[in-house]
C-alpha atoms as a PDB file:
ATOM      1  CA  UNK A   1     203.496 151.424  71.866  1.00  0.00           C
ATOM      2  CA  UNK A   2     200.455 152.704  73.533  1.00  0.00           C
ATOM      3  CA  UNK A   3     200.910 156.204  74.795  1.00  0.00           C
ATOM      4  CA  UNK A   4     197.673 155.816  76.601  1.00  0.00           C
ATOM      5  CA  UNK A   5     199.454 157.609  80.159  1.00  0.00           C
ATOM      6  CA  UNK A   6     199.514 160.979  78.090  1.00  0.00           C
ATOM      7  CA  UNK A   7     196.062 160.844  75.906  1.00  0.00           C
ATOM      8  CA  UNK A   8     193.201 162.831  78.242  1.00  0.00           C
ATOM      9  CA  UNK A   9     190.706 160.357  77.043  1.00  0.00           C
ATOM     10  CA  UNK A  10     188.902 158.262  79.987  1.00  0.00           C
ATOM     11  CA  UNK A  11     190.287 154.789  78.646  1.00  0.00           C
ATOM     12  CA  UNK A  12     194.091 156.471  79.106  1.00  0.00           C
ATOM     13  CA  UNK A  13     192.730 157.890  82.575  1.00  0.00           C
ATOM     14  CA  UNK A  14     191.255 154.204  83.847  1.00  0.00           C
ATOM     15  CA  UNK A  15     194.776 152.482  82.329  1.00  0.00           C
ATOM     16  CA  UNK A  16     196.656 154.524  84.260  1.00  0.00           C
ATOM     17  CA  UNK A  17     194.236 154.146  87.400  1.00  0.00           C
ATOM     18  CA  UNK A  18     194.432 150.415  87.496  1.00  0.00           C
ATOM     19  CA  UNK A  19     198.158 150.696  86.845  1.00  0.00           C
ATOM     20  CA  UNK A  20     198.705 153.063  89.931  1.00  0.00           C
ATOM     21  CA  UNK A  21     196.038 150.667  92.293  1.00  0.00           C
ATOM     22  CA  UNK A  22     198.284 147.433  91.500  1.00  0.00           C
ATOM     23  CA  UNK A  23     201.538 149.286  92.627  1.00  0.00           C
ATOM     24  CA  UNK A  24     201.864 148.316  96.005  1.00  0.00           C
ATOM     25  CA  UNK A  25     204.934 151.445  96.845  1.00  0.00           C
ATOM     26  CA  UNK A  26     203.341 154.965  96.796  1.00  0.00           C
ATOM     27  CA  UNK A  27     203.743 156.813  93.508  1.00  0.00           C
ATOM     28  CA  UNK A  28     205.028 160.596  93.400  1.00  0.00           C
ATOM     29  CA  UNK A  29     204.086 162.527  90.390  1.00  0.00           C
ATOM     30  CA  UNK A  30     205.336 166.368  90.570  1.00  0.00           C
ATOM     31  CA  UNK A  31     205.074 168.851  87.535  1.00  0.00           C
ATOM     32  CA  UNK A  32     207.802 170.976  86.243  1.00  0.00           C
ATOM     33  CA  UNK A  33     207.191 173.590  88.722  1.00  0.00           C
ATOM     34  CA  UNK A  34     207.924 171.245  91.752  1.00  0.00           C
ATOM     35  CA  UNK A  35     205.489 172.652  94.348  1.00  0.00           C
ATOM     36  CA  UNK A  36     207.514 170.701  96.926  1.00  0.00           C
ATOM     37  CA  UNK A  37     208.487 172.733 100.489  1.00  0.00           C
ATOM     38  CA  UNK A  38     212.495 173.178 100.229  1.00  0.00           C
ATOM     39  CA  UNK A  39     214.711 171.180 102.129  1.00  0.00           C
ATOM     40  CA  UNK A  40     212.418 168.073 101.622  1.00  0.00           C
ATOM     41  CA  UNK A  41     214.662 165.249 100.821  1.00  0.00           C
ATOM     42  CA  UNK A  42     212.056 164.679  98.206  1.00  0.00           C
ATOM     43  CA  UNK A  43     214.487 167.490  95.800  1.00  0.00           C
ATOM     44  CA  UNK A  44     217.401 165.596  95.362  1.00  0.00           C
ATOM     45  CA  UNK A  45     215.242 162.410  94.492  1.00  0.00           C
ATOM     46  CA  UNK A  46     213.399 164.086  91.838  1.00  0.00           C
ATOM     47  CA  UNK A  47     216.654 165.660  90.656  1.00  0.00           C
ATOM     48  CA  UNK A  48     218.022 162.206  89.963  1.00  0.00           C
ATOM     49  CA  UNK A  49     215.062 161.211  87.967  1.00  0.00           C
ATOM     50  CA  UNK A  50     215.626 164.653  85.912  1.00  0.00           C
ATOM     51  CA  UNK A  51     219.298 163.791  85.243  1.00  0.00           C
ATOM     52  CA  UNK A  52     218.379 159.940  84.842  1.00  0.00           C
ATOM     53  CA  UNK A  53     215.217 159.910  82.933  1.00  0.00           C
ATOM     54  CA  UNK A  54     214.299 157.090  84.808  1.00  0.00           C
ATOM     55  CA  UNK A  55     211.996 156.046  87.767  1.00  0.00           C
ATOM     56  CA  UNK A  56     214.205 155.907  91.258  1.00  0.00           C
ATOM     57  CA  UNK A  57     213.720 153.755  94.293  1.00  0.00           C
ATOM     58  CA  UNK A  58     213.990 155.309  98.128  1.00  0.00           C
ATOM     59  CA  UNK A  59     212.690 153.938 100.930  1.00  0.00           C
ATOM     60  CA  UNK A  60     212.165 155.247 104.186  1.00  0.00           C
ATOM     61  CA  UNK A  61     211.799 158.846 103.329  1.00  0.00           C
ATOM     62  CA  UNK A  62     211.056 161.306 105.770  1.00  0.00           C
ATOM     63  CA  UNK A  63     207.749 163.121 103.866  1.00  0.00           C
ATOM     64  CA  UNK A  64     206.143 165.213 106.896  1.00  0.00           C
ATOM     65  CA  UNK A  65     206.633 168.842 106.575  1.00  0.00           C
ATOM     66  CA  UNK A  66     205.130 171.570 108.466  1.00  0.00           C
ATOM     67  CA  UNK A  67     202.230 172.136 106.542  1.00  0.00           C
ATOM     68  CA  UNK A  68     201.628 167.843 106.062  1.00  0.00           C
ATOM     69  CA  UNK A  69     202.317 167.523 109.678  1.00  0.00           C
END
C-alpha cells in the first residue's frame, strides 16, 4: 500500500491535493489537539471518528461560530 498521505515529500503532498480537489463534500482534518470552539456540533462528530476509526458522514451541519461568523 502506498502510504503516500503521511510521507512530507511533494509527490505525497500533490496525491493528496488531487485527492482532496476530486471530493466534491468538504473535508475536515483536525489534529489531536482539536482547536475547535466548544459546543460546535463538530465535537461529537470527530468523537465518533475517534471511537470508530473511520471517516463519518453529516450533512447539514451548522459550522458558523462567533469568531467564523
Amino acid at each position: 500500500m502506498n502510504d503516500s498521505f503521511n510521507t512530507p515529500d511533494a509527490a505525497g503532498k500533490a496525491l493528496a491535493l488531487t485527492v482532496l480537489n476530486a471530493i466534491q463534500n468538504p473535508v475536515i482534518m483536525v489534529n489531536e489537539d482539536g482547536f475547535i470552539p466548544c459546543g460546535s456540533p463538530l465535537l461529537a462528530l470527530i468523537d465518533q471518528v475517534r471511537e470508530r476509526l473511520a471517516p463519518v458522514n453529516e450533512y447539514r451541519v451548522d459550522l458558523s461560530s462567533p469568531r467564523l461568523g
